[in-house]
PDB file of N, CA and C in Angstrom:
ATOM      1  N   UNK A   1      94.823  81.126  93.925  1.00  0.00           N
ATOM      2  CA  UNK A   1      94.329  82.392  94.450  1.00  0.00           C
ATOM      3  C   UNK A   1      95.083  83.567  93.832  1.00  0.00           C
ATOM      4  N   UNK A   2      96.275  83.488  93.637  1.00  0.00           N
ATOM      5  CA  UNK A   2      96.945  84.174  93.308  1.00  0.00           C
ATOM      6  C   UNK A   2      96.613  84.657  91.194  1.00  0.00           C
ATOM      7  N   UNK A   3      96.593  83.853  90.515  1.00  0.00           N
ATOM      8  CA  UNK A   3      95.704  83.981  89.172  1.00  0.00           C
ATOM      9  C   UNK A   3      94.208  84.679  89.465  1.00  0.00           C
ATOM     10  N   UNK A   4      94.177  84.138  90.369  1.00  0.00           N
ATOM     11  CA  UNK A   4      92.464  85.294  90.747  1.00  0.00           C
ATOM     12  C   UNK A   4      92.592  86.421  90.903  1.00  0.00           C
ATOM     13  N   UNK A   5      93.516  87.053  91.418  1.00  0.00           N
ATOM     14  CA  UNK A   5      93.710  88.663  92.138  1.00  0.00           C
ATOM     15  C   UNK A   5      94.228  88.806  90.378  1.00  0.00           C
ATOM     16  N   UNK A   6      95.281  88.029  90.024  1.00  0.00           N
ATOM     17  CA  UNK A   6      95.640  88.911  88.836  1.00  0.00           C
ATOM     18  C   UNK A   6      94.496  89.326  87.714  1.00  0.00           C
ATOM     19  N   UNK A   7      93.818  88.426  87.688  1.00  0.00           N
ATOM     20  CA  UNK A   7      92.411  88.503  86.877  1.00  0.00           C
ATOM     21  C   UNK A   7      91.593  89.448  87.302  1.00  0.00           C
ATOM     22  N   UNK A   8      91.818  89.449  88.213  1.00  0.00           N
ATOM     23  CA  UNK A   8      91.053  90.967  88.885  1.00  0.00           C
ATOM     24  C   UNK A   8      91.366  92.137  88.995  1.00  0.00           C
ATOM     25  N   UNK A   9      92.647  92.385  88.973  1.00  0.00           N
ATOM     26  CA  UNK A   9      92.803  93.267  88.389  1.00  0.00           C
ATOM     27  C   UNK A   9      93.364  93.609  86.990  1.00  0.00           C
ATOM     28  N   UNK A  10      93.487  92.630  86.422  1.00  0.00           N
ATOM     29  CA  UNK A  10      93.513  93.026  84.875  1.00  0.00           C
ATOM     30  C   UNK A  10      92.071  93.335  84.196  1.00  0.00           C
ATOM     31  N   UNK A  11      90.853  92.842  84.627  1.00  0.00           N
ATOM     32  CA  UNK A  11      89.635  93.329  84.807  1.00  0.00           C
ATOM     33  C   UNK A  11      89.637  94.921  84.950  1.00  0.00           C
ATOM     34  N   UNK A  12      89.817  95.159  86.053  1.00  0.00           N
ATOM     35  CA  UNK A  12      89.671  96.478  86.501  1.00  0.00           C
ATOM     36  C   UNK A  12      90.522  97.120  85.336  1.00  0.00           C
ATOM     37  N   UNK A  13      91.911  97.067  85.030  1.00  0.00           N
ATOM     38  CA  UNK A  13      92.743  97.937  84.516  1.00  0.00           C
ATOM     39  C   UNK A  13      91.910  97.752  83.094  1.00  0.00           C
ATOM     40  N   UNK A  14      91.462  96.498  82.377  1.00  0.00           N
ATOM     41  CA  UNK A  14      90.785  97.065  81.351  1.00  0.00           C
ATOM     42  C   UNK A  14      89.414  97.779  80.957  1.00  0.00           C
ATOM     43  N   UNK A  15      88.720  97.644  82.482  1.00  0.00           N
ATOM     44  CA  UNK A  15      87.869  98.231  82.183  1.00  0.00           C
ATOM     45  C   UNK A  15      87.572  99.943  82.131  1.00  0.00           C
ATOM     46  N   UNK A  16      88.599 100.421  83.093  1.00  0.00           N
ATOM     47  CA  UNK A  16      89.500 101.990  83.414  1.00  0.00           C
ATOM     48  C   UNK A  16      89.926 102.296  81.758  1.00  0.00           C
ATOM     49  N   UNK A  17      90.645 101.202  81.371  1.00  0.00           N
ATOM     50  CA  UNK A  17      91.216 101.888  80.091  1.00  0.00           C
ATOM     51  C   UNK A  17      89.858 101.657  78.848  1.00  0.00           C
ATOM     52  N   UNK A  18      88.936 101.090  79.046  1.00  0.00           N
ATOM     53  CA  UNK A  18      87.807 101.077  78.077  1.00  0.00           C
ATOM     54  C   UNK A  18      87.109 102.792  78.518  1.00  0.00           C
ATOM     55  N   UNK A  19      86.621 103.037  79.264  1.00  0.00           N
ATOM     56  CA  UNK A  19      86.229 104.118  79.907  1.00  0.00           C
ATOM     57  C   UNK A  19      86.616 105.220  79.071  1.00  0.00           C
ATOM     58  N   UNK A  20      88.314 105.181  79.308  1.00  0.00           N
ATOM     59  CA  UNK A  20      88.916 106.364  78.832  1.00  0.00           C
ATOM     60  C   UNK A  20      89.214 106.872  77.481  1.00  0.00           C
ATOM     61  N   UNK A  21      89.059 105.063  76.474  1.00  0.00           N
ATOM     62  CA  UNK A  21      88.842 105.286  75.150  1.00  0.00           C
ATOM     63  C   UNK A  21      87.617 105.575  74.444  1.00  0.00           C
ATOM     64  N   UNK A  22      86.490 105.381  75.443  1.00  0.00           N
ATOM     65  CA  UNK A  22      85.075 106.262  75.173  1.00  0.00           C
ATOM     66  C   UNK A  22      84.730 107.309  75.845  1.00  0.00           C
ATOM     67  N   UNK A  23      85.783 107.946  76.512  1.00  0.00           N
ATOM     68  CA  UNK A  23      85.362 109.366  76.957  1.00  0.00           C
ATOM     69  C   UNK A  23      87.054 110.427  76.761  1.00  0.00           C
ATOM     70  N   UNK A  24      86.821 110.136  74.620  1.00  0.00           N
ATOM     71  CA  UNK A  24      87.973 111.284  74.551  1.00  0.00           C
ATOM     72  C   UNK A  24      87.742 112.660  74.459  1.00  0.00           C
ATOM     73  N   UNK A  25      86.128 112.893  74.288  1.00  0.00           N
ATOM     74  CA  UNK A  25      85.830 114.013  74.025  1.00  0.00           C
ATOM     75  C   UNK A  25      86.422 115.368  75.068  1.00  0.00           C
ATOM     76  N   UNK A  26      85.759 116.250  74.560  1.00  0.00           N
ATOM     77  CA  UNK A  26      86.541 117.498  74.905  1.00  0.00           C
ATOM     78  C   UNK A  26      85.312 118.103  76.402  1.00  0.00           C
ATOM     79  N   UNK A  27      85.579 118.381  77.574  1.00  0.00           N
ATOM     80  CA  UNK A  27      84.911 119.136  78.599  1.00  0.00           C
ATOM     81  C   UNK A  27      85.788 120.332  79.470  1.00  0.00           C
ATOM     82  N   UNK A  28      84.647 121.200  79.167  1.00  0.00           N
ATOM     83  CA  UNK A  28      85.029 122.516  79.348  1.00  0.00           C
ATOM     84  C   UNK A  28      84.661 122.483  81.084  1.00  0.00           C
ATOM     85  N   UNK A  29      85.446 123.057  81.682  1.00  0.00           N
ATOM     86  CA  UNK A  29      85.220 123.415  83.263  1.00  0.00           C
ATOM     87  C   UNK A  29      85.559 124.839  83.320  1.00  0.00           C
ATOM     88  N   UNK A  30      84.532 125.311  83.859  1.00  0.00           N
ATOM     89  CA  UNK A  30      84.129 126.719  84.338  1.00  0.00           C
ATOM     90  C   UNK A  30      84.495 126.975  85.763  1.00  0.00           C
ATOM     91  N   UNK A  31      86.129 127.969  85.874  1.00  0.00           N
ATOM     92  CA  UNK A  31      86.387 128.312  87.331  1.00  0.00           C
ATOM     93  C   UNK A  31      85.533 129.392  87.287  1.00  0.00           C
ATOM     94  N   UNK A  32      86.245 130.587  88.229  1.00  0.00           N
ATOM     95  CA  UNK A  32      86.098 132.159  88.645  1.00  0.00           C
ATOM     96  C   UNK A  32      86.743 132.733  87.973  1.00  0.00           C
ATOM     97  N   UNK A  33      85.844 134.324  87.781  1.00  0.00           N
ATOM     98  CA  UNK A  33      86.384 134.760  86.914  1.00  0.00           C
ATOM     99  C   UNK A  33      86.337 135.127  85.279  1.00  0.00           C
ATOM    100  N   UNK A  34      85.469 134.023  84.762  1.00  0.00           N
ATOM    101  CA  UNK A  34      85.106 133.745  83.625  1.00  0.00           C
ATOM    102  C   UNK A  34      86.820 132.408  83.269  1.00  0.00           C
ATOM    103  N   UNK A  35      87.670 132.124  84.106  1.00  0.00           N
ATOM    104  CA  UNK A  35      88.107 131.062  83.712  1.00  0.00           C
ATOM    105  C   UNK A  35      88.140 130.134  83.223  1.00  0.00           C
ATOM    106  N   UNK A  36      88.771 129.421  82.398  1.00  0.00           N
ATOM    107  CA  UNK A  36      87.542 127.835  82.012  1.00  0.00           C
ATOM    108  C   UNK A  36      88.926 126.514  81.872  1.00  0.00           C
ATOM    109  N   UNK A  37      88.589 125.870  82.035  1.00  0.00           N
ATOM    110  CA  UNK A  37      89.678 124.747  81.046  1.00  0.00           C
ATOM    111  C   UNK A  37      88.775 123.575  80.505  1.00  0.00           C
ATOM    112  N   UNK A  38      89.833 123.486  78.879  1.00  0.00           N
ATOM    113  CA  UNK A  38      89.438 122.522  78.029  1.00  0.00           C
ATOM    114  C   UNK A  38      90.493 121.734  78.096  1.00  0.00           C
ATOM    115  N   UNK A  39      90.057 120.220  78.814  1.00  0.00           N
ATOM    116  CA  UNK A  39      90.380 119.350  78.426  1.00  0.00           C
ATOM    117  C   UNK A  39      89.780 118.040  78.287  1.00  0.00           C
ATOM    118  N   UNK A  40      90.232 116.726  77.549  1.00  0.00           N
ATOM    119  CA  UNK A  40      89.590 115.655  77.448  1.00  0.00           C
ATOM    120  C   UNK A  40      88.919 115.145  78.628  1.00  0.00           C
ATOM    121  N   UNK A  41      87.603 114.545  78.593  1.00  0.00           N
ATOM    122  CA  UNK A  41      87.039 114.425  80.231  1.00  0.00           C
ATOM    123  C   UNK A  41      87.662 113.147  80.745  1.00  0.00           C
ATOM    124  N   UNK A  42      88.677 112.072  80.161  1.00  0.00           N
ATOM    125  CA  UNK A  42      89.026 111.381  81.147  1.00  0.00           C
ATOM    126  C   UNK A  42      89.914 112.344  82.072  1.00  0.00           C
ATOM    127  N   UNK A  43      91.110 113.066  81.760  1.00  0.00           N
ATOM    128  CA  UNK A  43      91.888 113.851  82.472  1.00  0.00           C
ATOM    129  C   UNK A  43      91.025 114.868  83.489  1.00  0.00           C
ATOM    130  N   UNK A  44      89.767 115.409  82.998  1.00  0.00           N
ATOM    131  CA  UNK A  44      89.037 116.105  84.074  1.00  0.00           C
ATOM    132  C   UNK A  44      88.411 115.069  85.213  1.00  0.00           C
ATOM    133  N   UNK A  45      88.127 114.010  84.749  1.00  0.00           N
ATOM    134  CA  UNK A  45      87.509 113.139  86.008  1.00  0.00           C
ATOM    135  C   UNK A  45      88.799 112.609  86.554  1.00  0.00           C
ATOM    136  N   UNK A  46      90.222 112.371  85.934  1.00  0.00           N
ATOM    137  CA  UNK A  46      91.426 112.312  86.912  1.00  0.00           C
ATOM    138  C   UNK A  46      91.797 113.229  87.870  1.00  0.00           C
ATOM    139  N   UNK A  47      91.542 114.341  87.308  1.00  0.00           N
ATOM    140  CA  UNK A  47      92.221 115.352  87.890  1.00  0.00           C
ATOM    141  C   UNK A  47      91.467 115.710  89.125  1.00  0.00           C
ATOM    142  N   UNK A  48      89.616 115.394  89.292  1.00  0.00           N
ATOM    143  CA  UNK A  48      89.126 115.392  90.163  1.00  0.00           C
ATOM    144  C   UNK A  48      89.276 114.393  91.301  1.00  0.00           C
ATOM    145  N   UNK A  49      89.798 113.286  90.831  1.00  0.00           N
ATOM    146  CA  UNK A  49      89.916 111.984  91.715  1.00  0.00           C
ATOM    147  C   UNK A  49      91.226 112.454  92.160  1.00  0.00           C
ATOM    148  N   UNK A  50      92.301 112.631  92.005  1.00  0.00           N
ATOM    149  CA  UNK A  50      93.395 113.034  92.220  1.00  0.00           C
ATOM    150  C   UNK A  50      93.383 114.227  93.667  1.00  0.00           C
ATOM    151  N   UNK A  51      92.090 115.274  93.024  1.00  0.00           N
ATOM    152  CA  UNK A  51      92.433 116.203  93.944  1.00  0.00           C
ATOM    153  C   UNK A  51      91.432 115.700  94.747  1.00  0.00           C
ATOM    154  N   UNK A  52      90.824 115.071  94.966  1.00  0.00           N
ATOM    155  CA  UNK A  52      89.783 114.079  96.007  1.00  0.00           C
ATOM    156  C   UNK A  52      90.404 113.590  96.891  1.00  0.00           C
ATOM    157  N   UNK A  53      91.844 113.053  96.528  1.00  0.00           N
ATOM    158  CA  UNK A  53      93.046 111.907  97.599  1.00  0.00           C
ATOM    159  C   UNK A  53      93.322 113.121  98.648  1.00  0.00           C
ATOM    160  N   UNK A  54      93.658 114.522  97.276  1.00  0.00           N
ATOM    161  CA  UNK A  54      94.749 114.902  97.778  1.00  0.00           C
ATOM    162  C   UNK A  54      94.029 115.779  99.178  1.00  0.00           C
ATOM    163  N   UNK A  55      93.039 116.080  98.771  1.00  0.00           N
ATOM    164  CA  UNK A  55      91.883 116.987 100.014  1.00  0.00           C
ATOM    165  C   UNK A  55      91.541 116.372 101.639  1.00  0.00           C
ATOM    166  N   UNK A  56      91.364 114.873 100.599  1.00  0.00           N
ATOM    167  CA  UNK A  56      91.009 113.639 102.163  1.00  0.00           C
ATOM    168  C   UNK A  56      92.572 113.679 102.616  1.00  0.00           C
ATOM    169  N   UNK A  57      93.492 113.580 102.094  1.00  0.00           N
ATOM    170  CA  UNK A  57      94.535 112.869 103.300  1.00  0.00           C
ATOM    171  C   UNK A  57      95.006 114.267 103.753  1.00  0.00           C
ATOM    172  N   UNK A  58      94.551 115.492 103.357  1.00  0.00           N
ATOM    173  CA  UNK A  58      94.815 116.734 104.048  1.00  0.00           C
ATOM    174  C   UNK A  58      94.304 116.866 105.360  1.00  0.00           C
ATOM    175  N   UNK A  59      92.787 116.224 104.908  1.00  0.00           N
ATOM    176  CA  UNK A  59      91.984 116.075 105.901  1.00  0.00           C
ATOM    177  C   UNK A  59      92.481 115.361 107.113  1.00  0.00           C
ATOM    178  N   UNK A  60      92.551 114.246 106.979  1.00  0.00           N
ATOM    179  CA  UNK A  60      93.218 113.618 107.725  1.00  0.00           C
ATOM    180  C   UNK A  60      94.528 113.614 108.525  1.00  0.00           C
ATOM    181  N   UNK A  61      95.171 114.311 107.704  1.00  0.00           N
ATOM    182  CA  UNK A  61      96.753 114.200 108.484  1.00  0.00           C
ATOM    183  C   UNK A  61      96.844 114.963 110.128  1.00  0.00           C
ATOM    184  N   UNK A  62      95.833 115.871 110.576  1.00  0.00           N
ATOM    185  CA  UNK A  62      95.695 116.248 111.784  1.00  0.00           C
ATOM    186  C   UNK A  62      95.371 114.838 112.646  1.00  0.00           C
ATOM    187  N   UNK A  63      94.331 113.956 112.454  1.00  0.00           N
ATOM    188  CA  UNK A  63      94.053 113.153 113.405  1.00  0.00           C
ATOM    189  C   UNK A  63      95.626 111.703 113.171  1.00  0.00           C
ATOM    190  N   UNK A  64      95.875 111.864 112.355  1.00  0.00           N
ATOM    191  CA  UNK A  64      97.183 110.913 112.063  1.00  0.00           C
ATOM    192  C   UNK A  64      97.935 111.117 112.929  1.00  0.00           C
ATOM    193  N   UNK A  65      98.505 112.906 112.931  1.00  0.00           N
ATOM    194  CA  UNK A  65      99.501 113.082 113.519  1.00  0.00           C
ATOM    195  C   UNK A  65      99.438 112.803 115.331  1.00  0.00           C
ATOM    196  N   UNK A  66      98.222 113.319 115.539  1.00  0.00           N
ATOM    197  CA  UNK A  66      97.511 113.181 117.231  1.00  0.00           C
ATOM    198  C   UNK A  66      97.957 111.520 117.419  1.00  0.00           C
ATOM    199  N   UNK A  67      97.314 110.281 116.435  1.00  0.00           N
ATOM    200  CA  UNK A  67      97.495 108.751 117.259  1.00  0.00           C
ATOM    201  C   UNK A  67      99.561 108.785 117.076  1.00  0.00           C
ATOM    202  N   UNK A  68      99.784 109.401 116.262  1.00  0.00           N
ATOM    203  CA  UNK A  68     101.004 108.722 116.324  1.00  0.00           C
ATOM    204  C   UNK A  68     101.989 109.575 117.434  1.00  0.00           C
ATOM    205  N   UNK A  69     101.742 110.818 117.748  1.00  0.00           N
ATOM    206  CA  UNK A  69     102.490 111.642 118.722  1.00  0.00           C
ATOM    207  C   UNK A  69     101.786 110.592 120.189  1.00  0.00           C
ATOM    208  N   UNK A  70     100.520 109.734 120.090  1.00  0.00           N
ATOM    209  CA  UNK A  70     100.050 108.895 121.425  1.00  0.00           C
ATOM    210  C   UNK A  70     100.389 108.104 121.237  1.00  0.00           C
ATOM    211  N   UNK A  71     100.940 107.232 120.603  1.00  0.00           N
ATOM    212  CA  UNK A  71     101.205 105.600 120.105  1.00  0.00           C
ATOM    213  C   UNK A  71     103.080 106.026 120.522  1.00  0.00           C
ATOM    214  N   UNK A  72     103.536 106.853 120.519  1.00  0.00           N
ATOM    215  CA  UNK A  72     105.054 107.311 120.995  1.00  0.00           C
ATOM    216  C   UNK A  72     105.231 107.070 122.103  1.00  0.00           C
ATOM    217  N   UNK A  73     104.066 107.733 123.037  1.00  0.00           N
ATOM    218  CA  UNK A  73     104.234 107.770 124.517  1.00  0.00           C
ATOM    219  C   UNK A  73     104.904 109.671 125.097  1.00  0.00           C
ATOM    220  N   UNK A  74     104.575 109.207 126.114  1.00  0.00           N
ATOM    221  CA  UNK A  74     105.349 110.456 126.340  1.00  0.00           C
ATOM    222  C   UNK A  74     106.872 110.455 126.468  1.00  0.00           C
ATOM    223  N   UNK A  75     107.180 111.610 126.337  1.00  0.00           N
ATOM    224  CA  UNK A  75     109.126 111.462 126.164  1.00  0.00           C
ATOM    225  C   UNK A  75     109.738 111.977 127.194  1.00  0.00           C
ATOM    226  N   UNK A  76     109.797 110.961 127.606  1.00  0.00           N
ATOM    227  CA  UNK A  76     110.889 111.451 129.138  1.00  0.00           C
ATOM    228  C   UNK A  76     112.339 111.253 128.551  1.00  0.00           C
ATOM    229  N   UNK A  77     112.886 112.605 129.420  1.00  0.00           N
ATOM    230  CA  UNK A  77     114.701 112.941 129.402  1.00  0.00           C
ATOM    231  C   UNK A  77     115.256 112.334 130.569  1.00  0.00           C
ATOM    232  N   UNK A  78     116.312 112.241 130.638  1.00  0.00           N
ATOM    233  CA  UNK A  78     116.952 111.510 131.462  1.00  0.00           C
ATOM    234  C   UNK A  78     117.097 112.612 132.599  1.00  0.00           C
ATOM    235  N   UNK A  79     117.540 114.087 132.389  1.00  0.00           N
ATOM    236  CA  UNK A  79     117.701 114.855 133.915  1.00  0.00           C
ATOM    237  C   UNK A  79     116.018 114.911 134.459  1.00  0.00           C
ATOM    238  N   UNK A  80     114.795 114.582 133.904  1.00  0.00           N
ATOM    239  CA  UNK A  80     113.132 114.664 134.496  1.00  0.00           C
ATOM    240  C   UNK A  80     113.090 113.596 135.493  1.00  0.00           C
ATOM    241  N   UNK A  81     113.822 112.404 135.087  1.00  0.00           N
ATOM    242  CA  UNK A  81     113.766 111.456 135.780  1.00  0.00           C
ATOM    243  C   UNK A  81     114.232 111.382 137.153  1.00  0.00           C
ATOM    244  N   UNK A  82     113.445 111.001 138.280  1.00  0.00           N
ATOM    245  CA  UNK A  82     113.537 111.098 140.157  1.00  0.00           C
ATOM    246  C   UNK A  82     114.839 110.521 139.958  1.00  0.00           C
ATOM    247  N   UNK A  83     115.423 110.244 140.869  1.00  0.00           N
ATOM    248  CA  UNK A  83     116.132 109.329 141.621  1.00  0.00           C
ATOM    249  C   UNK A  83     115.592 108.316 142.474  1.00  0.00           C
ATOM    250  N   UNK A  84     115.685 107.465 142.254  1.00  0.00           N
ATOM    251  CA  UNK A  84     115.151 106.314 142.819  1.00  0.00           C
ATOM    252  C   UNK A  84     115.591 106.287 144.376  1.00  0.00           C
ATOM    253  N   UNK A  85     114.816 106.232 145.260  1.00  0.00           N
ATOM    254  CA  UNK A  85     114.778 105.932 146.952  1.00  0.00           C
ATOM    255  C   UNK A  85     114.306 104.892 147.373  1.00  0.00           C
ATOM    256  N   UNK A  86     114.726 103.965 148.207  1.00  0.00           N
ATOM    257  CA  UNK A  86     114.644 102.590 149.218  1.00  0.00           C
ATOM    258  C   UNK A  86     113.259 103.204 149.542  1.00  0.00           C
ATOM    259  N   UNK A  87     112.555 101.680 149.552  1.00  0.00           N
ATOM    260  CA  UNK A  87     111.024 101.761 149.893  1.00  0.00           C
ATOM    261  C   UNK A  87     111.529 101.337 151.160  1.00  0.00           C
ATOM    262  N   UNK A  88     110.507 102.479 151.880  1.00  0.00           N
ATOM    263  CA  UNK A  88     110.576 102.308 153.896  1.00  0.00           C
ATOM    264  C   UNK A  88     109.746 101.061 154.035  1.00  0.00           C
ATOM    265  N   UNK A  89     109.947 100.397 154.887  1.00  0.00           N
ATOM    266  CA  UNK A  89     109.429  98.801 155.248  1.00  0.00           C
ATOM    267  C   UNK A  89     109.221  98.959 156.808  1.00  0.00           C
ATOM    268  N   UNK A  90     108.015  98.004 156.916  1.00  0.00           N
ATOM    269  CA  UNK A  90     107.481  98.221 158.546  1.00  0.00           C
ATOM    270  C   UNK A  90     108.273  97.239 159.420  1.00  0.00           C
ATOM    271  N   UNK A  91     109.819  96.903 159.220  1.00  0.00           N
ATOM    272  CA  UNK A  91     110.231  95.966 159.894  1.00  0.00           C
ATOM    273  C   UNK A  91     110.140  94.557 159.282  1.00  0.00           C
ATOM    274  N   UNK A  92     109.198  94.106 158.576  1.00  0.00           N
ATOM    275  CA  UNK A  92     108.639  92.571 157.973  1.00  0.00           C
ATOM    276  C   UNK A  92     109.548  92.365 156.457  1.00  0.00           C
ATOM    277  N   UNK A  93     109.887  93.890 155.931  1.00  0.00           N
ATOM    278  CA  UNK A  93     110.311  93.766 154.591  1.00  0.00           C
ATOM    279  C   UNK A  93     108.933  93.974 153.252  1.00  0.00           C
ATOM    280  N   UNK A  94     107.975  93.863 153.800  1.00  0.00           N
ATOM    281  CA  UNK A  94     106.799  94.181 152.804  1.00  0.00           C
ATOM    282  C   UNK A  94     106.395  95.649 153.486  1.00  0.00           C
ATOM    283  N   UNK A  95     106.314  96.475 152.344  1.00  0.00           N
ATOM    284  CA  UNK A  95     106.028  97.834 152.231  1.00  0.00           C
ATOM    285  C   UNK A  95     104.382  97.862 153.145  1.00  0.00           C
ATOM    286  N   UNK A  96     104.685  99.014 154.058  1.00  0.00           N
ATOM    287  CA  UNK A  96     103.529  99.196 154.549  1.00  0.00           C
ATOM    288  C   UNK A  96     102.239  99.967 153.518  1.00  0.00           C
ATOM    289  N   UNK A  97     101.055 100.510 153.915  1.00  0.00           N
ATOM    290  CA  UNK A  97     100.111 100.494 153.474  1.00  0.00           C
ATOM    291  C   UNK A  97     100.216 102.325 153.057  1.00  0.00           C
ATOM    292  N   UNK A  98     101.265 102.620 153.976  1.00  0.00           N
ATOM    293  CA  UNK A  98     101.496 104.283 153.538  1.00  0.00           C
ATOM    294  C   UNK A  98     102.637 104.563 152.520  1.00  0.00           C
ATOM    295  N   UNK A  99     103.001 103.181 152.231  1.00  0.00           N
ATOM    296  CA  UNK A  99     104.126 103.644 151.156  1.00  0.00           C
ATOM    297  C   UNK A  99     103.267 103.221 150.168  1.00  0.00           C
ATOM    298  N   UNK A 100     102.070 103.067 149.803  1.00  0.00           N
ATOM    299  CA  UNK A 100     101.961 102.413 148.478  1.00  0.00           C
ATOM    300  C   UNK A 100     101.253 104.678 148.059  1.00  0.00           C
ATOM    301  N   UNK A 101     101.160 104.154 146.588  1.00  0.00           N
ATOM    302  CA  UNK A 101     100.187 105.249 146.073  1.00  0.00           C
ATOM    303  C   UNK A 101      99.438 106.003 146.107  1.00  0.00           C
ATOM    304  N   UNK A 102      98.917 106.497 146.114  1.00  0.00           N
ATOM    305  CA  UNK A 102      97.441 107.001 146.171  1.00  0.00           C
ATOM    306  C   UNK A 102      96.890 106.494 144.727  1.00  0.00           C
ATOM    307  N   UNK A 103      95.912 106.009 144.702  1.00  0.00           N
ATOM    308  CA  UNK A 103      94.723 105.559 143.654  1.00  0.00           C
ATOM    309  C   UNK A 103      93.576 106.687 143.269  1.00  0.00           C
ATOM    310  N   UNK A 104      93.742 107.334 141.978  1.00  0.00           N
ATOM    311  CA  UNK A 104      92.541 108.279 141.760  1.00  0.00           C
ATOM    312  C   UNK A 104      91.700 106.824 141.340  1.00  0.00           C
ATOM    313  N   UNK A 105      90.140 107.926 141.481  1.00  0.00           N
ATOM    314  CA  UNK A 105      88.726 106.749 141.432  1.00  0.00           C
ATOM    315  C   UNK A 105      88.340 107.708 139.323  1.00  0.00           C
ATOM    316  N   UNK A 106      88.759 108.608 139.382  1.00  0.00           N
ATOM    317  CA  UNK A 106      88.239 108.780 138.196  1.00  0.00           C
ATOM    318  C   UNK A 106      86.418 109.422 138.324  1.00  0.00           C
ATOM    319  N   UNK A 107      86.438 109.561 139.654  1.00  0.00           N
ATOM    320  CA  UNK A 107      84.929 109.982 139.433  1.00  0.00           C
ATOM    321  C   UNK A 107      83.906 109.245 139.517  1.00  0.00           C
ATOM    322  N   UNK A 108      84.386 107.806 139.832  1.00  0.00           N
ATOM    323  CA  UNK A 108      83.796 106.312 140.076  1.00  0.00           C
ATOM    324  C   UNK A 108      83.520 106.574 140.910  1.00  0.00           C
TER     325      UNK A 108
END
């Protein structure tokens, strides 16, 4: 399995580098302005793939940052934290029915 992946990508890498030895010619890109740049079109179709990564993971890095500030948890300090108090007991040692929680329904 392992000769397979390499074959596969030595595939790929030669077929990237066939590409680039038939596309040495020269392409002109037209900014603003009357701007332009000349360069060889493999480097213009790099330079577009490049700034393609660089746009998406721009894109992205807002929703990144949101799972990983939730995947943390919230950050409790040590002075936020109660002090812990003896659960009142109805005499039996099992907590009566007014010490437990309150349960939200959520709208259920």
């Amino acid at each position: 399995m392992k000769y397979i992946l390499w074959l596969l990508k030595a595939a790929i890498f030669f077929t990237l580098f066939a590409f680039a030895l038939n596309n040495q010619h020269d392409a002109t890109v037209y900014f603003f302005f009357g701007t332009s740049w000349r360069a060889p079109l493999v480097l213009v179709v790099l330079a577009a793939f490049a700034g393609g990564l660089v746009v998406g993971a721009l894109g992205m890095l807002p929703g990144w940052w949101k799972h990983r500030v939730a995947a943390q948890g919230p950050a409790v300090r040590p002075s936020s934290v109660p002090a812990v108090t003896p659960v009142a007991t109805g005499g039996t040692g099992a907590p009566t029915t007014t010490d437990l929680p309150a349960v939200r329904q959520n709208g259920l």
